[in-house]
N, C-alpha and C. Protein backbone atom coordinates (compact mmCIF):
# COMPACT_ATOMS: atom_id res chain seq x y z
N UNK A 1 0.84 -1.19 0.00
CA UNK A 1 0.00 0.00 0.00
C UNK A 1 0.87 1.24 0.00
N UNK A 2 0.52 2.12 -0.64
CA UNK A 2 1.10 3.58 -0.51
C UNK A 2 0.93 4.06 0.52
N UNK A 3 2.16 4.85 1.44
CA UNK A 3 1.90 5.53 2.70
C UNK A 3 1.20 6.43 2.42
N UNK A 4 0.14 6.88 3.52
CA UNK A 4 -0.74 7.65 3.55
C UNK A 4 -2.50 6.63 3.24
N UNK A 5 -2.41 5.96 2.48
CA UNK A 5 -3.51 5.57 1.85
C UNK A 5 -4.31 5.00 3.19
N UNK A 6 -3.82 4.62 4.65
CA UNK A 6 -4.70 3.73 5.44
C UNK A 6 -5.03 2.66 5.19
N UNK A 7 -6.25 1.93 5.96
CA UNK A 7 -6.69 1.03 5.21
C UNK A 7 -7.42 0.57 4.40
N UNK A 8 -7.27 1.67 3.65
CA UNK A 8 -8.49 1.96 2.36
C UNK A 8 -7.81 0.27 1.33
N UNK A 9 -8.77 0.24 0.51
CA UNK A 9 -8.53 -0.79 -0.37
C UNK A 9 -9.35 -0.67 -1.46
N UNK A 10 -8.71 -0.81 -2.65
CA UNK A 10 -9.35 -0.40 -4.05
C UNK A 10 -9.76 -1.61 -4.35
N UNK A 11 -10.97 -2.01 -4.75
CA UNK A 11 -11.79 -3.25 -5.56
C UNK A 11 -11.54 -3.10 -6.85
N UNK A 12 -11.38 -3.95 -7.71
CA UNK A 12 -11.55 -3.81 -9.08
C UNK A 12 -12.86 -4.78 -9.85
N UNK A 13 -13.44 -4.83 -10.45
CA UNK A 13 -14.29 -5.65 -10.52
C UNK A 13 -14.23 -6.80 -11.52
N UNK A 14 -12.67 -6.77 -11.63
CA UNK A 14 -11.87 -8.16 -12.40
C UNK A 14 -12.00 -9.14 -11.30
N UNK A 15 -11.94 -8.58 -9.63
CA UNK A 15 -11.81 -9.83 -9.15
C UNK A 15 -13.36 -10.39 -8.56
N UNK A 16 -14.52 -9.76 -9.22
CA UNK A 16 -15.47 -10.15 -8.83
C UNK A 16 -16.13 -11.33 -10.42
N UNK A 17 -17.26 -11.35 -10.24
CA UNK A 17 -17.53 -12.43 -11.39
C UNK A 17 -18.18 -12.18 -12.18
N UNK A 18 -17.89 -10.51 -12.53
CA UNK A 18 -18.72 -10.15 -13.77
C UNK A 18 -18.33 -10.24 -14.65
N UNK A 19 -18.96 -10.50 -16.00
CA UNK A 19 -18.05 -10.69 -17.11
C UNK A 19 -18.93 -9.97 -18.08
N UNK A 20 -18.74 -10.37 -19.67
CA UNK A 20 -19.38 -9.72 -20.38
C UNK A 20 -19.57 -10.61 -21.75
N UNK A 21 -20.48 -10.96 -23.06
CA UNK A 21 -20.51 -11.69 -23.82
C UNK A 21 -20.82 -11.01 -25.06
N UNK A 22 -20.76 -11.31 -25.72
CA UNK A 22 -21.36 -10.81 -27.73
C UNK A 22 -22.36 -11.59 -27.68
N UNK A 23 -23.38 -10.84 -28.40
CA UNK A 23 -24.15 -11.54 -28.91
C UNK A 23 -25.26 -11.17 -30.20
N UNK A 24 -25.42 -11.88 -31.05
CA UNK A 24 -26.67 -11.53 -32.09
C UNK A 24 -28.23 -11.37 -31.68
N UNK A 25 -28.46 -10.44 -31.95
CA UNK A 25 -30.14 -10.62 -31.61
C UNK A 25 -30.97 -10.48 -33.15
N UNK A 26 -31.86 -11.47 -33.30
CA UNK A 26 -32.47 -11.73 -34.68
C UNK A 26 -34.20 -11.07 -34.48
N UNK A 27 -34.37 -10.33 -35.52
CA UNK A 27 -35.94 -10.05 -35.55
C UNK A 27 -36.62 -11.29 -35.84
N UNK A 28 -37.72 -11.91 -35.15
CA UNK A 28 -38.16 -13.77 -35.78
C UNK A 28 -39.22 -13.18 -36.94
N UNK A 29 -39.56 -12.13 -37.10
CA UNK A 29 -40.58 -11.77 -38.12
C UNK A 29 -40.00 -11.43 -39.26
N UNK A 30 -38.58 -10.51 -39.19
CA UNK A 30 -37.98 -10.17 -40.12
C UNK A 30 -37.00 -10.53 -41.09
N UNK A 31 -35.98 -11.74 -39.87
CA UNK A 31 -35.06 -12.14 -40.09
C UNK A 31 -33.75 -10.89 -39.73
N UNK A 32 -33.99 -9.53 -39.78
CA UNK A 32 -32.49 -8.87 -39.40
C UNK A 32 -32.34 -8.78 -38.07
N UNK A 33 -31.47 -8.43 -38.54
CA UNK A 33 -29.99 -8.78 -37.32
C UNK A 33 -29.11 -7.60 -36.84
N UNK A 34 -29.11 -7.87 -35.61
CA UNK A 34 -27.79 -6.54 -35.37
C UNK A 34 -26.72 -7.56 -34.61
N UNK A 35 -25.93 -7.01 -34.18
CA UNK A 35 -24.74 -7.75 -33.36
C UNK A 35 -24.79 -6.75 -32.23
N UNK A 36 -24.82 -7.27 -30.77
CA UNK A 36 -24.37 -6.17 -29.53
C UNK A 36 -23.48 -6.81 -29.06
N UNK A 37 -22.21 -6.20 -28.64
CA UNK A 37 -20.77 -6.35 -28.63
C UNK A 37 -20.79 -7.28 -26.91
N UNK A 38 -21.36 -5.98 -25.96
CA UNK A 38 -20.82 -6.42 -24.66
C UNK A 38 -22.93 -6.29 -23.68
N UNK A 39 -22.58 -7.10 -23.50
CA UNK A 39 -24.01 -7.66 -22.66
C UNK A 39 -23.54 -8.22 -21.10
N UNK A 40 -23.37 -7.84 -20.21
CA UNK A 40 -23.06 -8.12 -18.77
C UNK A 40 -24.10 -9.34 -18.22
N UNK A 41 -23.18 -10.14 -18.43
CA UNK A 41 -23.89 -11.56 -17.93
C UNK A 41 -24.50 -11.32 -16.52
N UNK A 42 -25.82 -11.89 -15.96
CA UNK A 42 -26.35 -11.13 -14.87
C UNK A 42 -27.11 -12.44 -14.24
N UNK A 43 -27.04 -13.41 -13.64
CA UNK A 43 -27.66 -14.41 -12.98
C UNK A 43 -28.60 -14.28 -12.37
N UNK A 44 -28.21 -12.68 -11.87
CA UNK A 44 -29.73 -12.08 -10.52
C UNK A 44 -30.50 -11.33 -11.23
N UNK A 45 -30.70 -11.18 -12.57
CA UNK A 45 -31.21 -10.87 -13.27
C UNK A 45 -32.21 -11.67 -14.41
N UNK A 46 -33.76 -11.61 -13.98
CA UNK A 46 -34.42 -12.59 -15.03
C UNK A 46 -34.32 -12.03 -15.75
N UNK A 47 -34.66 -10.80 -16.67
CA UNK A 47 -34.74 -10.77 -18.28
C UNK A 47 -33.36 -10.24 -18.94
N UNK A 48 -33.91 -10.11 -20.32
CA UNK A 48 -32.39 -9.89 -20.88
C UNK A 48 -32.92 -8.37 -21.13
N UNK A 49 -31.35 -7.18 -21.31
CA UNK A 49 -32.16 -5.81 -21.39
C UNK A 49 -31.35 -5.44 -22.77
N UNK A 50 -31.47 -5.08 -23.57
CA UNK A 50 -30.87 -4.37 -24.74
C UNK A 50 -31.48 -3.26 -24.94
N UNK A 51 -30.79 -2.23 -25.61
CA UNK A 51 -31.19 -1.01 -26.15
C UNK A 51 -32.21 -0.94 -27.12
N UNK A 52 -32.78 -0.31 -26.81
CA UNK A 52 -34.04 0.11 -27.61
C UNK A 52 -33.90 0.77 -28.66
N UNK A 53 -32.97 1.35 -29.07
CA UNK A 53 -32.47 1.97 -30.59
C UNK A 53 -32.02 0.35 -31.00
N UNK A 54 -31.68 -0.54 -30.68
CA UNK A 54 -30.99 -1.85 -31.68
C UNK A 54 -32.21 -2.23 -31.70
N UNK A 55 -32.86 -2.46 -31.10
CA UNK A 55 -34.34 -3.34 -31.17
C UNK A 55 -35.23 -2.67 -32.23
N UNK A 56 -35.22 -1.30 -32.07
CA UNK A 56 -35.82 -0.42 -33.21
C UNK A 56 -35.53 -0.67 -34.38
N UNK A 57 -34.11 -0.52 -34.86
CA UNK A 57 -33.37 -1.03 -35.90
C UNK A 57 -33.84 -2.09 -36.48
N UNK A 58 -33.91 -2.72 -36.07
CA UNK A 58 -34.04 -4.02 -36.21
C UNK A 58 -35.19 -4.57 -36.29
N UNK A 59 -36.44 -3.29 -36.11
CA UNK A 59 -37.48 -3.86 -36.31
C UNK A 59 -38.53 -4.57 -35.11
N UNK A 60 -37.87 -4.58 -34.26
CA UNK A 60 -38.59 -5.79 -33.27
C UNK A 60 -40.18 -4.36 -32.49
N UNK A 61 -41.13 -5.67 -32.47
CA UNK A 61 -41.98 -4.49 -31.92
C UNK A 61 -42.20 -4.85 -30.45
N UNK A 62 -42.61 -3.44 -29.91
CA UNK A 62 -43.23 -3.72 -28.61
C UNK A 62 -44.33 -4.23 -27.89
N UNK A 63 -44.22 -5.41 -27.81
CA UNK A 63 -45.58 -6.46 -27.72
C UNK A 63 -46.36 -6.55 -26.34
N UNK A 64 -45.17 -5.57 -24.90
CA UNK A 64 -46.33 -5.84 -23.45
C UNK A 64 -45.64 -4.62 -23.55
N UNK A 65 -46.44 -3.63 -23.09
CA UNK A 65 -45.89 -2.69 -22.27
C UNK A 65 -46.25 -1.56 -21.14
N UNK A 66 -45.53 -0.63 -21.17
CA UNK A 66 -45.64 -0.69 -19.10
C UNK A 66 -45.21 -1.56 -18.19
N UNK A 67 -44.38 -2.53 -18.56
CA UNK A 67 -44.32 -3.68 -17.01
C UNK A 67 -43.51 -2.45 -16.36
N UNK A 68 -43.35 -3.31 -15.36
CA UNK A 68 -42.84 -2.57 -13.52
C UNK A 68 -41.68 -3.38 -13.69
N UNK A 69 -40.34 -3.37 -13.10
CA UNK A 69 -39.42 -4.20 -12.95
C UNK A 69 -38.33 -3.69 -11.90
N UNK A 70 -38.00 -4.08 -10.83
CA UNK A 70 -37.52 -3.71 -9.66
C UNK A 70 -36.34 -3.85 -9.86
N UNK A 71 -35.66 -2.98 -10.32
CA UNK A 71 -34.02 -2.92 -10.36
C UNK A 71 -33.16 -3.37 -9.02
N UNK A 72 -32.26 -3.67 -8.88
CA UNK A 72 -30.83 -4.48 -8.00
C UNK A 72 -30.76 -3.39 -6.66
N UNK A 73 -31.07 -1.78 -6.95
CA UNK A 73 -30.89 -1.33 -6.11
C UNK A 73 -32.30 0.13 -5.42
N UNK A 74 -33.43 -0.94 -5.90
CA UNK A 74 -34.90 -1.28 -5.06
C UNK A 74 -35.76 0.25 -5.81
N UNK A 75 -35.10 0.49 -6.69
CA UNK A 75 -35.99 1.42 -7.84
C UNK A 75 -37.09 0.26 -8.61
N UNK A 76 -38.09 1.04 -8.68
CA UNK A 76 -39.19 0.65 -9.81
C UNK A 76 -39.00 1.34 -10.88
N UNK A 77 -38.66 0.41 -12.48
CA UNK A 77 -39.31 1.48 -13.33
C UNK A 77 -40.11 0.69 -14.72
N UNK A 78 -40.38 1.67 -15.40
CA UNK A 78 -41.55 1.21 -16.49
C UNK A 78 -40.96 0.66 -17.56
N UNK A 79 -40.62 -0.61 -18.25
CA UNK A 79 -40.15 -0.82 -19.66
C UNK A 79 -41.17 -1.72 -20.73
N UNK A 80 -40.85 -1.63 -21.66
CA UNK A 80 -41.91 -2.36 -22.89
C UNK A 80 -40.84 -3.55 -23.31
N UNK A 81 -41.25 -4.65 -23.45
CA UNK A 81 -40.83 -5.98 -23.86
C UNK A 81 -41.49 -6.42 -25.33
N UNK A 82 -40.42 -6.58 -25.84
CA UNK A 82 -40.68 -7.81 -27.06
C UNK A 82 -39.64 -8.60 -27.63
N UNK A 83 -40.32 -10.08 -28.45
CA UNK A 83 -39.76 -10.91 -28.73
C UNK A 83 -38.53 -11.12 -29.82
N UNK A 84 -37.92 -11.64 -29.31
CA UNK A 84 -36.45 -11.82 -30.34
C UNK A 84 -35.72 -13.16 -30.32
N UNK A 85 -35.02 -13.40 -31.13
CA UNK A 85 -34.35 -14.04 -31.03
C UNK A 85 -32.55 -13.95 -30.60
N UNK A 86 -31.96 -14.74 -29.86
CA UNK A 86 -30.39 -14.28 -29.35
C UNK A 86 -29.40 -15.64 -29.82
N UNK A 87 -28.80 -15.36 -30.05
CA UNK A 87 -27.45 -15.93 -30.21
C UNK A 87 -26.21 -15.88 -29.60
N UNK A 88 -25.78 -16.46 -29.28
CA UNK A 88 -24.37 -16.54 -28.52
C UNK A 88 -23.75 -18.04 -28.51
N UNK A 89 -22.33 -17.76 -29.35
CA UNK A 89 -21.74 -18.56 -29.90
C UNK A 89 -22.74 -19.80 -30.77
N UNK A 90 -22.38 -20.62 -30.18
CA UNK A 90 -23.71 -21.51 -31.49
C UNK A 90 -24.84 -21.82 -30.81
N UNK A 91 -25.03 -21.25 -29.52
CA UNK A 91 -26.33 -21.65 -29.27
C UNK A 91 -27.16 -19.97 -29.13
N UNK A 92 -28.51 -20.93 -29.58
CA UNK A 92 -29.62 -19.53 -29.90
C UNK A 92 -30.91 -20.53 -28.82
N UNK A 93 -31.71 -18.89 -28.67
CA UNK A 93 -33.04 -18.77 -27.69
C UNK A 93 -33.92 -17.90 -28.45
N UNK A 94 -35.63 -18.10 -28.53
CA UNK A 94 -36.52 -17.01 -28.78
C UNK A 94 -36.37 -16.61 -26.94
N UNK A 95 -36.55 -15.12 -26.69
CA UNK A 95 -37.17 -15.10 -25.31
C UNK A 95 -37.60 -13.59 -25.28
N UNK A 96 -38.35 -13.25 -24.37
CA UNK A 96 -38.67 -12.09 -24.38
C UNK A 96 -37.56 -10.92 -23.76
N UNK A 97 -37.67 -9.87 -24.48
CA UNK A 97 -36.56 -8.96 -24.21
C UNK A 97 -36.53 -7.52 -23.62
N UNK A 98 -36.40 -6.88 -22.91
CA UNK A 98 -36.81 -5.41 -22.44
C UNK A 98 -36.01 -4.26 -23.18
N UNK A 99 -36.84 -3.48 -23.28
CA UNK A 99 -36.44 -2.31 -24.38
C UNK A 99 -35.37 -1.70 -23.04
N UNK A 100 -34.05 -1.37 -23.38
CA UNK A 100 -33.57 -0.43 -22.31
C UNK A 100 -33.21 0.83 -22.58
N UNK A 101 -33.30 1.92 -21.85
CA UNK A 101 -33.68 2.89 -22.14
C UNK A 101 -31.94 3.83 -21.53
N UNK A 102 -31.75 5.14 -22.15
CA UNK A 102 -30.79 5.48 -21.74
C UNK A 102 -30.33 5.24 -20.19
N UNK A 103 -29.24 4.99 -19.67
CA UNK A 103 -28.56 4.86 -18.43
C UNK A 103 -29.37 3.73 -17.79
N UNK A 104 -29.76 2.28 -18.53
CA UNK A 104 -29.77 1.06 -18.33
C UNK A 104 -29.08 0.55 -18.75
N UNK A 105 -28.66 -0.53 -17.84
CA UNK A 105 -27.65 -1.23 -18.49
C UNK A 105 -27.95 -2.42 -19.46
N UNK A 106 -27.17 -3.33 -20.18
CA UNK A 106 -27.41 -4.11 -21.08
C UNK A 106 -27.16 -5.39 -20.75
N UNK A 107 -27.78 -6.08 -20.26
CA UNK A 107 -27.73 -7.24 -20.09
C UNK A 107 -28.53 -8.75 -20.25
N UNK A 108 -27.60 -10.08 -20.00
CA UNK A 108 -27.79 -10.69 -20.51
C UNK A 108 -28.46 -11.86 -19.36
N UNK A 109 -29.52 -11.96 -18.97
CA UNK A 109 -30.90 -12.56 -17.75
C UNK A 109 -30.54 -14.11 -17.81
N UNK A 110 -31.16 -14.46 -16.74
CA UNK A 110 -31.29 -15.81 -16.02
C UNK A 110 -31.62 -16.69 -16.82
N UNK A 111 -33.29 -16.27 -17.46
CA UNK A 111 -34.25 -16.87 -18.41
C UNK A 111 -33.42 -17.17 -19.99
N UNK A 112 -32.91 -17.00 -20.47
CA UNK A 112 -31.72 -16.57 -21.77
C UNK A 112 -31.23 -17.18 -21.47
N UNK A 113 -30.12 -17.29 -20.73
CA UNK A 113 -29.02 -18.50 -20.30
C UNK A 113 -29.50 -19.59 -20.41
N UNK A 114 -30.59 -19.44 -19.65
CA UNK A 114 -31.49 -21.44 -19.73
C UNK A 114 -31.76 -21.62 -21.01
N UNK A 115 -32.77 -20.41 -21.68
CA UNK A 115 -32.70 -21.11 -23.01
C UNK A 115 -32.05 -21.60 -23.55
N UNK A 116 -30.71 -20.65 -23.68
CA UNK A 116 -29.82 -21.11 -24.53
C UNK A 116 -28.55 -22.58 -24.07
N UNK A 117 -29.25 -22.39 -22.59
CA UNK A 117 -28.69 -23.87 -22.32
C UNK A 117 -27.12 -24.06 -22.10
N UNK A 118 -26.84 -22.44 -21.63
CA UNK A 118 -25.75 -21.93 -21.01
C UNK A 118 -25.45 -21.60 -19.45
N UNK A 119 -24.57 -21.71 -18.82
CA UNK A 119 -24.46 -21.69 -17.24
C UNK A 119 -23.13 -20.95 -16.99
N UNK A 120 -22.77 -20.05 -16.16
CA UNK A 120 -21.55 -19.63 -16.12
C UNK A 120 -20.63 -20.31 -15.02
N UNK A 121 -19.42 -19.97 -15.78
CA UNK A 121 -17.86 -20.68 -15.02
C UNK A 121 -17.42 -19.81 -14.92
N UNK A 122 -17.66 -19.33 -13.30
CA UNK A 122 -17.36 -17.78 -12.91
C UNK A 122 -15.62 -17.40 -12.84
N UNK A 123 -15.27 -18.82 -12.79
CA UNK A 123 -13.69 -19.07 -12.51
C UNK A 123 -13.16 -18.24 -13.43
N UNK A 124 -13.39 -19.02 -14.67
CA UNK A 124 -12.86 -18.61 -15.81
C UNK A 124 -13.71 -17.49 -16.73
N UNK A 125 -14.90 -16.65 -15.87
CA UNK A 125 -15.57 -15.43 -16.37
C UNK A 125 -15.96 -16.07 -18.16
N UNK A 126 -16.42 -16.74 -18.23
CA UNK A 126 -17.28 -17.13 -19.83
C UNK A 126 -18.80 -18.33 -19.69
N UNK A 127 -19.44 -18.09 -20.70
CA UNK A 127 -20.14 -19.32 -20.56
C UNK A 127 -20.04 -20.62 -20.99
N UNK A 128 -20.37 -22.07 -20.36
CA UNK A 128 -19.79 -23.04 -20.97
C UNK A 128 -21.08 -23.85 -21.02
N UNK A 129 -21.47 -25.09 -21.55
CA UNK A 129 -22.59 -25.75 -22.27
C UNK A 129 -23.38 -26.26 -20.63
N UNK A 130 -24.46 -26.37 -20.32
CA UNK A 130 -25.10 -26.59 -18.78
C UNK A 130 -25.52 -28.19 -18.96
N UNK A 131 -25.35 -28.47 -20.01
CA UNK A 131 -25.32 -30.43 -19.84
C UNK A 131 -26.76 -30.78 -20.56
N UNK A 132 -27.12 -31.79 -20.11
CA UNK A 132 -28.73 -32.18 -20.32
C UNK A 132 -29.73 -31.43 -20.19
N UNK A 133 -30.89 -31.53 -20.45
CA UNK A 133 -31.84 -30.65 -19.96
C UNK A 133 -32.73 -31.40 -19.39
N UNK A 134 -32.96 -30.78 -18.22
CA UNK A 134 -33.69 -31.43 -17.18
C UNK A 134 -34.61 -31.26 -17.12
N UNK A 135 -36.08 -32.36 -17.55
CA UNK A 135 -37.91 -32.37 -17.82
C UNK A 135 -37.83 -33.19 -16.88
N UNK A 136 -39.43 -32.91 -16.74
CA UNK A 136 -40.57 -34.06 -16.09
C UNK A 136 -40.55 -35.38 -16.66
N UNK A 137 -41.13 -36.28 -16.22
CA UNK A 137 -41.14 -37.65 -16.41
C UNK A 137 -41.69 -37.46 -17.82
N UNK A 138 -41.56 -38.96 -18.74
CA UNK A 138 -42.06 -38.74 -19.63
C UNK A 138 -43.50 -39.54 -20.18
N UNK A 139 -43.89 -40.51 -19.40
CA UNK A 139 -45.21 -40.59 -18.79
C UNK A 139 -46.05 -39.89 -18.03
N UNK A 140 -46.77 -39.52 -18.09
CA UNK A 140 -47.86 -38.50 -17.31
C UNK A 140 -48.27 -39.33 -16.36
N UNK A 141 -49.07 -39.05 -15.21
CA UNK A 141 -49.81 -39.61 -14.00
C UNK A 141 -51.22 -40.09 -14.61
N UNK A 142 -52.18 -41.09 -14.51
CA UNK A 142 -53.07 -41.46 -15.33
C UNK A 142 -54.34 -41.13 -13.77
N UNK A 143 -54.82 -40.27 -13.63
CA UNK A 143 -56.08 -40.01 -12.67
C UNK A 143 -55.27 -40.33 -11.34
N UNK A 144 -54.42 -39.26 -10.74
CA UNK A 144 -53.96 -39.90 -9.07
C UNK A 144 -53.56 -41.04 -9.03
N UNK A 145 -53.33 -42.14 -9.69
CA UNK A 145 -52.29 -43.49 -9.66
C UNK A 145 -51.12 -42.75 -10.40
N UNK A 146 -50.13 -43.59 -9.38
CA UNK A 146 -48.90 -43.70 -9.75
C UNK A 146 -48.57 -44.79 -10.56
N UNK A 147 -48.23 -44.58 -12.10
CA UNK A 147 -47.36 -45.09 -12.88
C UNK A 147 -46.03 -45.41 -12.82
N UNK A 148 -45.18 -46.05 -12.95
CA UNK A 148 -44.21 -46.84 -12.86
C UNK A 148 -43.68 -47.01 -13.72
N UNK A 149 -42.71 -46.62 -14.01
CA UNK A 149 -42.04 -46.70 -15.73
C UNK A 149 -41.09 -47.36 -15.59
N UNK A 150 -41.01 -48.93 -16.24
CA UNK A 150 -39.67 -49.77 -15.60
C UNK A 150 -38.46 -48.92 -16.57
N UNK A 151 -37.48 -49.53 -15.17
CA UNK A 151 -35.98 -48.88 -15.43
C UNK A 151 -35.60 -49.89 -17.28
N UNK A 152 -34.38 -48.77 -17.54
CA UNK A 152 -33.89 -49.47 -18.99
C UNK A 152 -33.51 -50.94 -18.41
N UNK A 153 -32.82 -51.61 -19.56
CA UNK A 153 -32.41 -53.08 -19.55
C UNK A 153 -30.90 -52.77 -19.02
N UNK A 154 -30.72 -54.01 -17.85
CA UNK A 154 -29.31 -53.81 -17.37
C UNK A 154 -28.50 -54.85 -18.18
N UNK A 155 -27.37 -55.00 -18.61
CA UNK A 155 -26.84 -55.88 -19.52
C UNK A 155 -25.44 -56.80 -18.12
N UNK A 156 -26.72 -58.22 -17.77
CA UNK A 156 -24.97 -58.72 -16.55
C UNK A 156 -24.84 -60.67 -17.76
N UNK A 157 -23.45 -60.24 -17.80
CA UNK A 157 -22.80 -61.03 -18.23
C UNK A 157 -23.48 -61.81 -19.57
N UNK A 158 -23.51 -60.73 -20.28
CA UNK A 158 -24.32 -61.23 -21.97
C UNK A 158 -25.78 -61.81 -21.89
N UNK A 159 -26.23 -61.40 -20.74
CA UNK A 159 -28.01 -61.43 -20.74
C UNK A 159 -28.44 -60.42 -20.35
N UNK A 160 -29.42 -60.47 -20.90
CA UNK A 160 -29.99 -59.03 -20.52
C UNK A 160 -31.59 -59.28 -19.47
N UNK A 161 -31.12 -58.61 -18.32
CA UNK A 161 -32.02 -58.67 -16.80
C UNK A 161 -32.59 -57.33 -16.88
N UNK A 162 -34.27 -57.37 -16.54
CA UNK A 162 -34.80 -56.03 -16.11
C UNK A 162 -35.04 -56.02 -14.27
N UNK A 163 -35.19 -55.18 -13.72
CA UNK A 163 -35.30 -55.18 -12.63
C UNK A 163 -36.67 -54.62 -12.34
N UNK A 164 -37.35 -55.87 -11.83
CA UNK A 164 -39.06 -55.07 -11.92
C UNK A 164 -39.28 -54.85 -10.05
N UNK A 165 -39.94 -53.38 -9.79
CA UNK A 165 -40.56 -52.86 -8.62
C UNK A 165 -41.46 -54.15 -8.56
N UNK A 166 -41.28 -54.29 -7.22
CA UNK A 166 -42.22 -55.34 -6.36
C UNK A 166 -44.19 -54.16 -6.23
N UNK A 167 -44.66 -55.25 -6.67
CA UNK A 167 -46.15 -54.67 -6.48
C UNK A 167 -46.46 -54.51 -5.06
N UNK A 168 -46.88 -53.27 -4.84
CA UNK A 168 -47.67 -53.10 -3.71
C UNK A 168 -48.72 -53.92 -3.20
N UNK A 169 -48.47 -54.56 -1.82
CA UNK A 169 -49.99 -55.25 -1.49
C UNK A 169 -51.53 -54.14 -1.39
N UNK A 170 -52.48 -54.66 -2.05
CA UNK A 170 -53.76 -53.68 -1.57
C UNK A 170 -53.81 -54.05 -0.34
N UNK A 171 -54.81 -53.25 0.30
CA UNK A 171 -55.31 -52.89 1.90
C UNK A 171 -56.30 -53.94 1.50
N UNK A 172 -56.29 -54.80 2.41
CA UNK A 172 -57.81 -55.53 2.58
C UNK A 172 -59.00 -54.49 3.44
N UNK A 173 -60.06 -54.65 2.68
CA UNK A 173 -61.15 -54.12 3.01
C UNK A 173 -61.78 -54.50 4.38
């Protein structure tokens, strides 16, 4: 530390886990395209926010508007949302998008990431692929009974064994 300075201490926000990404955003009606350079990846953030002059450009219209949306540091304010499409690196999302308005920032939401089926590696500040995608069963429940979907085929020693759930006894009446 420099004499004089105390115990002041300067943060930089390299050592925190913000980062920043490129990305394409596509009109789905139009097909054009703009490119926005730097989008601040934002986890605590559900939607994605881009400028409202690129969205204009580009055609995209404003499909809800007036929502309310409670900014990080407990302001309310008013923005108009519509649909687009995003890109980043080879994976793409339709999702809904907020018009941002001067001295908002630009960023890239919770909801987006999932689409696009991206998760961040804060280590290394980028996004990397989030694996499988994780659904509901793929049998439905048939009226309040539980269905039972036997497990795949286990393969022991060049035969092939299923392993069947033991039936429940009924309640005698």
């Amino acid at each position: 530390m420099k004499p004089g300075a105390g115990n002041r201490r300067r943060y930089h926000c390299g050592c925190m886990g913000l980062f920043y990404v490129g990305c394409r955003v596509v009109n789905p009606v139009t097909s054009k395209s703009t490119a926005v350079r730097r989008l601040m990846v934002d986890t605590g953030a559900e939607s994605t926010w881009i400028d409202a002059t690129l969205l204009e450009a580009i055609g995209v219209e404003r499909r809800k508007k007036d929502l309310q949306f409670l900014l990080a540091n407990g302001q309310i304010v008013t923005r108009s949302v519509g649909y687009a499409v995003l890109r980043v690196d080879k994976s793409e999302t339709v999702d809904e998008i907020v018009f941002a308005e001067g001295g908002d920032l630009q960023l890239l939401g919770a909801r987006t990431l999932e689409g696009l089926n991206l998760q961040v590696d804060s280590r290394r500040k980028r996004l990397v692929a989030a694996g499988p995608i994780v659904t509901a069963a793929a049998v439905p429940p048939r009226f309040g009974k539980l269905v039972q979907v036997r497990p795949r085929s286990l393969r022991v020693s060049g035969k092939t064994s299923v392993k069947r759930p033991k039936k429940p006894r009924e309640k005698e009446r």
